[in-house]
C-alpha atoms as a PDB file:
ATOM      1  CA  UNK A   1     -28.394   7.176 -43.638  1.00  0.00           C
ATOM      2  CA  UNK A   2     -28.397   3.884 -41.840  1.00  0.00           C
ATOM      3  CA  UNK A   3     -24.988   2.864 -39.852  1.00  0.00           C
ATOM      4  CA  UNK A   4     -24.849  -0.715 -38.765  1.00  0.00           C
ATOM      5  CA  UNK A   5     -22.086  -1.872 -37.056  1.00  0.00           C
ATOM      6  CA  UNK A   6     -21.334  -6.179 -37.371  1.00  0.00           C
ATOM      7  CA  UNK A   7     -22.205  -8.593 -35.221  1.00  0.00           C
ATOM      8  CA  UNK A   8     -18.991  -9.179 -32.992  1.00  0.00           C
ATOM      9  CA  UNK A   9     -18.965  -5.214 -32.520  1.00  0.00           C
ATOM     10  CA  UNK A  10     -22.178  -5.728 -30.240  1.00  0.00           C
ATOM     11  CA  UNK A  11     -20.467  -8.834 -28.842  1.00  0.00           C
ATOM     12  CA  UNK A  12     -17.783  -6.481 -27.716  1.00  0.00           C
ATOM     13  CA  UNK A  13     -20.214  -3.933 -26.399  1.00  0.00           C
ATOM     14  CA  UNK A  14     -21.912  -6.783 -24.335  1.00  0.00           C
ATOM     15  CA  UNK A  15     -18.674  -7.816 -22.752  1.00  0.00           C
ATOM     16  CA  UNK A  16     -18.151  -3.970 -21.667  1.00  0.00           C
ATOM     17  CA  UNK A  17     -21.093  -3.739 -20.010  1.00  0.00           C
ATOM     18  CA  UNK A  18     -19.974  -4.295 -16.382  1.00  0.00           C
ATOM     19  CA  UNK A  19     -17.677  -1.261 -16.458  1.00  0.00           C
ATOM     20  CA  UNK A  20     -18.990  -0.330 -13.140  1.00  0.00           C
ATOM     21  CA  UNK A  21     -17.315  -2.902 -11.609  1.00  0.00           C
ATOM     22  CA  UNK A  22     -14.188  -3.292 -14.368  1.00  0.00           C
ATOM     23  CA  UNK A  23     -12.808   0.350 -14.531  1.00  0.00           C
ATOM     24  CA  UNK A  24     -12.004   0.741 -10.694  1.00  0.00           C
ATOM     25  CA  UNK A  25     -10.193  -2.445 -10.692  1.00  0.00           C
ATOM     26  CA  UNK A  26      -8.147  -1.114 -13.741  1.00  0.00           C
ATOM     27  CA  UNK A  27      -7.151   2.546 -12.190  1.00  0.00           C
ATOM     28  CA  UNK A  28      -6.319   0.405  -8.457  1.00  0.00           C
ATOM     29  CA  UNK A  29      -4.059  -1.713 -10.578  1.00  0.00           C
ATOM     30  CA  UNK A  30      -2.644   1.055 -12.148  1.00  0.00           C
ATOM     31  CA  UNK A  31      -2.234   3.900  -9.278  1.00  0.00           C
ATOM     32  CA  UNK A  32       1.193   2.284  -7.965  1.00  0.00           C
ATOM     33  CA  UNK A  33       2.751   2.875 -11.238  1.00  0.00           C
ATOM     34  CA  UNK A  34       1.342   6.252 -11.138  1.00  0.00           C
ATOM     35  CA  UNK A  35       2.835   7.335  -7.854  1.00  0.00           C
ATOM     36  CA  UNK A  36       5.890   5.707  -8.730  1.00  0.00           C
ATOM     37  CA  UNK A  37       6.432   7.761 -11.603  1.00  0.00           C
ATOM     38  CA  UNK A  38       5.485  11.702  -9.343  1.00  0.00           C
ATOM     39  CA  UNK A  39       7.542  10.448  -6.485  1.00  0.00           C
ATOM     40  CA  UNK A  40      10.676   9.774  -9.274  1.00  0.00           C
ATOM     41  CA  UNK A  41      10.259  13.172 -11.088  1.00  0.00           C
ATOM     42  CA  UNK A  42       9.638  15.043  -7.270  1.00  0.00           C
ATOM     43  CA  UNK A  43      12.746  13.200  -5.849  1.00  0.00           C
ATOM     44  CA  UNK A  44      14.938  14.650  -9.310  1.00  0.00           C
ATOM     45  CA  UNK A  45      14.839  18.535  -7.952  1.00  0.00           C
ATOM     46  CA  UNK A  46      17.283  19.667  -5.430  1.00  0.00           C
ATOM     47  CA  UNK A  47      15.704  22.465  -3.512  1.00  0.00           C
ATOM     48  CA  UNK A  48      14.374  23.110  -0.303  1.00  0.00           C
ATOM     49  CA  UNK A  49      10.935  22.661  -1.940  1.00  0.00           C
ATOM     50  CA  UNK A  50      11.328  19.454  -3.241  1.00  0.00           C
ATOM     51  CA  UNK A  51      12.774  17.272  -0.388  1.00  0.00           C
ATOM     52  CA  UNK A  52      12.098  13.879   0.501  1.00  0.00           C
ATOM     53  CA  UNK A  53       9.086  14.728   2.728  1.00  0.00           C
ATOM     54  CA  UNK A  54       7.465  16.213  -0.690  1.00  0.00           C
ATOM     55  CA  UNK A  55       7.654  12.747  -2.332  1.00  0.00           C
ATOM     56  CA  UNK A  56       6.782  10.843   0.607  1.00  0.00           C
ATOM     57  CA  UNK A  57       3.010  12.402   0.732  1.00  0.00           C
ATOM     58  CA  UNK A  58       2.740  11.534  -2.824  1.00  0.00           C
ATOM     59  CA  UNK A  59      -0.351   9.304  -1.697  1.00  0.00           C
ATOM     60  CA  UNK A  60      -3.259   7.628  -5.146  1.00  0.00           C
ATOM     61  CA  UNK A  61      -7.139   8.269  -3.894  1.00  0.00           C
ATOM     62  CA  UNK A  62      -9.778   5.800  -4.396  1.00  0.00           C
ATOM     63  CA  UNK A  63     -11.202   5.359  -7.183  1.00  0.00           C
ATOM     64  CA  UNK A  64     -14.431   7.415  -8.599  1.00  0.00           C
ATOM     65  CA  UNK A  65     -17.236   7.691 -11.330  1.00  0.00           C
ATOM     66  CA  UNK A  66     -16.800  11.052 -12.099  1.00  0.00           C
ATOM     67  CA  UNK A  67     -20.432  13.219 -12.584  1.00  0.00           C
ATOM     68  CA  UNK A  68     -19.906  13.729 -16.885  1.00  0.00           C
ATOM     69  CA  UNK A  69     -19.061   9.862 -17.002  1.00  0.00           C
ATOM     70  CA  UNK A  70     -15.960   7.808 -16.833  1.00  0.00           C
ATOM     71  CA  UNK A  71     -13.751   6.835 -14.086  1.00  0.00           C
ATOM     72  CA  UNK A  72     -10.697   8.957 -12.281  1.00  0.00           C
ATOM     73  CA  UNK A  73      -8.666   8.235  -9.844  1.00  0.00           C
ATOM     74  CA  UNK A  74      -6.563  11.276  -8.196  1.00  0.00           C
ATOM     75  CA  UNK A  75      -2.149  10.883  -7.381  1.00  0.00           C
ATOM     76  CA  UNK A  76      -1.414  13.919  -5.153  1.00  0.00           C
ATOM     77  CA  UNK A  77      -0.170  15.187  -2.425  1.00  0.00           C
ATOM     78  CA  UNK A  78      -1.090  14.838   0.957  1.00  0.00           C
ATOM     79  CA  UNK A  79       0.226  16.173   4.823  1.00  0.00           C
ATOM     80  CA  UNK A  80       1.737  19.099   6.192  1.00  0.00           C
ATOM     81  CA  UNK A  81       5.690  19.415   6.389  1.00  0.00           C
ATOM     82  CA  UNK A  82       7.131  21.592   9.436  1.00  0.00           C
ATOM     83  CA  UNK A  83       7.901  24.737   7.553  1.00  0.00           C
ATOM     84  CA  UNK A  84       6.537  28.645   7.211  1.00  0.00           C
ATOM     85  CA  UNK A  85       2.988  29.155   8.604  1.00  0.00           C
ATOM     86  CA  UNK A  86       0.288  28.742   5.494  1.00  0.00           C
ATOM     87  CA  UNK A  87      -2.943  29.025   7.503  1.00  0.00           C
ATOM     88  CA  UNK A  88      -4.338  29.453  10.420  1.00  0.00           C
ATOM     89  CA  UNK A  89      -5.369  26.388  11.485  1.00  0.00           C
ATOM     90  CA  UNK A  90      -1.856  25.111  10.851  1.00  0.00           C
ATOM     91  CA  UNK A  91       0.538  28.088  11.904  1.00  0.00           C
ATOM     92  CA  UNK A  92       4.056  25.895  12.049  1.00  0.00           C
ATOM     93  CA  UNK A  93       3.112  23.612   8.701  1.00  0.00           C
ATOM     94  CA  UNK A  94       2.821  23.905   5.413  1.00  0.00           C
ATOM     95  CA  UNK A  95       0.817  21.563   2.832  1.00  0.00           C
ATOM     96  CA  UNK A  96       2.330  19.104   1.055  1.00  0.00           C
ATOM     97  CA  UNK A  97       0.307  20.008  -1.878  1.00  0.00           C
ATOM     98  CA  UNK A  98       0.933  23.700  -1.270  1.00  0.00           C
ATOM     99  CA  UNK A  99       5.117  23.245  -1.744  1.00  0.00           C
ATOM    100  CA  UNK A 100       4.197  21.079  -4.981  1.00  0.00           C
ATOM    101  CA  UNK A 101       2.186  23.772  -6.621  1.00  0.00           C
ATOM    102  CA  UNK A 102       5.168  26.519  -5.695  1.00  0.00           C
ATOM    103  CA  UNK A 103       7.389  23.658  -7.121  1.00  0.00           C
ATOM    104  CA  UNK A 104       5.521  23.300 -10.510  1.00  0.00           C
ATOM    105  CA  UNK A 105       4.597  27.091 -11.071  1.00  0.00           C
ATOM    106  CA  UNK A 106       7.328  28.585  -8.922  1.00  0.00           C
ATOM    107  CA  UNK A 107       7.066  31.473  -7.068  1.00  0.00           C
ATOM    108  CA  UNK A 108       7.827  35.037  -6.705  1.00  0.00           C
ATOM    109  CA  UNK A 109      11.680  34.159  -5.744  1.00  0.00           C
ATOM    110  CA  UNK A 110      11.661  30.925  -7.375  1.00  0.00           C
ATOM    111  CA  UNK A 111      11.602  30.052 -10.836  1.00  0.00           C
ATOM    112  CA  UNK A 112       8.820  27.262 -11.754  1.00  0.00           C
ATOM    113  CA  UNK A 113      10.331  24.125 -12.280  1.00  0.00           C
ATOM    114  CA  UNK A 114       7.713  21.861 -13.760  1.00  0.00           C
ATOM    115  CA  UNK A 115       7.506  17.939 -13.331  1.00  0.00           C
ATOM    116  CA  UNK A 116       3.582  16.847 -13.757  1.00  0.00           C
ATOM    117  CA  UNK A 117       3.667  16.566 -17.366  1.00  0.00           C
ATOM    118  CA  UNK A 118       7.365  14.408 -17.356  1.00  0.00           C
ATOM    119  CA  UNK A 119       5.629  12.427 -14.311  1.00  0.00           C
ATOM    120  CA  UNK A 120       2.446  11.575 -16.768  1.00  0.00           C
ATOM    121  CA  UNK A 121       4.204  10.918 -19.784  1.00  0.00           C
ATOM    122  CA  UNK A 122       6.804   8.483 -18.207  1.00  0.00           C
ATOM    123  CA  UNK A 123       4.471   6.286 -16.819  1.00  0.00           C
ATOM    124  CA  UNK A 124       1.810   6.346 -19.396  1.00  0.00           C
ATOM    125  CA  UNK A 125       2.754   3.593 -21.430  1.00  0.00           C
ATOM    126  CA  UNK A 126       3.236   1.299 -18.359  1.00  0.00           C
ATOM    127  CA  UNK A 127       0.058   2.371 -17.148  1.00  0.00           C
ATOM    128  CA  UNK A 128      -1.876   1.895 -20.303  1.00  0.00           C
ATOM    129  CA  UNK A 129      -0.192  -1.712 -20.456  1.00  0.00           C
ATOM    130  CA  UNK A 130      -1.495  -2.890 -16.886  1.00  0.00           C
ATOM    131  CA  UNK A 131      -4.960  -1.705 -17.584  1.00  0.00           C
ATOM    132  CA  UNK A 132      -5.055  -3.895 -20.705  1.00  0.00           C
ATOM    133  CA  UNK A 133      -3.849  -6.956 -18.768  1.00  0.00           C
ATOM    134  CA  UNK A 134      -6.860  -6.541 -16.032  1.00  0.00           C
ATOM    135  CA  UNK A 135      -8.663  -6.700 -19.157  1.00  0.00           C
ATOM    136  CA  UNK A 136      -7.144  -9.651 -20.413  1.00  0.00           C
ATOM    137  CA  UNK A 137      -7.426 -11.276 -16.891  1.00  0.00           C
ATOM    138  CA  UNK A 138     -11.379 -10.396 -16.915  1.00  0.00           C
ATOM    139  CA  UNK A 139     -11.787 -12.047 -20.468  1.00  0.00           C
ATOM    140  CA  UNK A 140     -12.741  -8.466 -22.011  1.00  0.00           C
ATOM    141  CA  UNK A 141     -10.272  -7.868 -24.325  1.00  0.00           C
END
């Protein structure tokens, strides 16, 4: 079986083709909304967890081509925060990153009280929206 695609579906293709230097423009333009959208659903919980420090060090990475293809661009958390000792190195801090994880799976005492998925869904129309417009901008789409 032969499958042939038309004329202005290669025309598309050809446009694509500099998606080295597209996609990382795309997820920059997009990572504000991103970090908006953790810091809002962090800020929501009132516990000694989730304070203002914990959405402060809600920080967007650079920009990657990831090893199986496609881009990525990682929204986490990032710091220590004066607290209970968590390692060695750092025996009067504990990471940012380690208080969200307690925060999203809870802990022994603490009952998980989950906010990644709300955090992703609420942003990803808006995020979806400003990728297409660096598209439009770049005459791809």
């Amino acid at each position: 079986m032969d499958l042939v695609w038309s004329d202005e579906v290669t025309e598309q293709l050809t446009k694509l083709a500099d998606l080295d230097s597209i996609a990382p423009e795309m997820l920059k333009s997009a990572a504000p909304i991103a970090v908006d959208a953790l810091k809002q659903q962090v800020g929501k919980h009132k516990s000694n967890r989730a304070n203002k420090h914990l959405a402060d060090s809600v920080r967007a990475g650079k920009p990657k081509k990831r090893k199986r293809g496609g881009y990525g661009l990682d929204v986490s958390f990032s710091g220590y925060d004066s607290g209970h000792g968590s390692s060695p190195s750092y025996p009067n801090k504990v990471a940012q990153m380690q208080k969200a994880v307690a925060l999203e799976y809870g802990t022994a005492k603490e009952p998980a009280q989950p906010f990644l998925n709300r955090a992703a869904n609420s942003c990803e129309d808006a995020v979806s929206t400003v990728m297409q417009d660096v598209l439009r901008q770049r005459g791809k789409l």
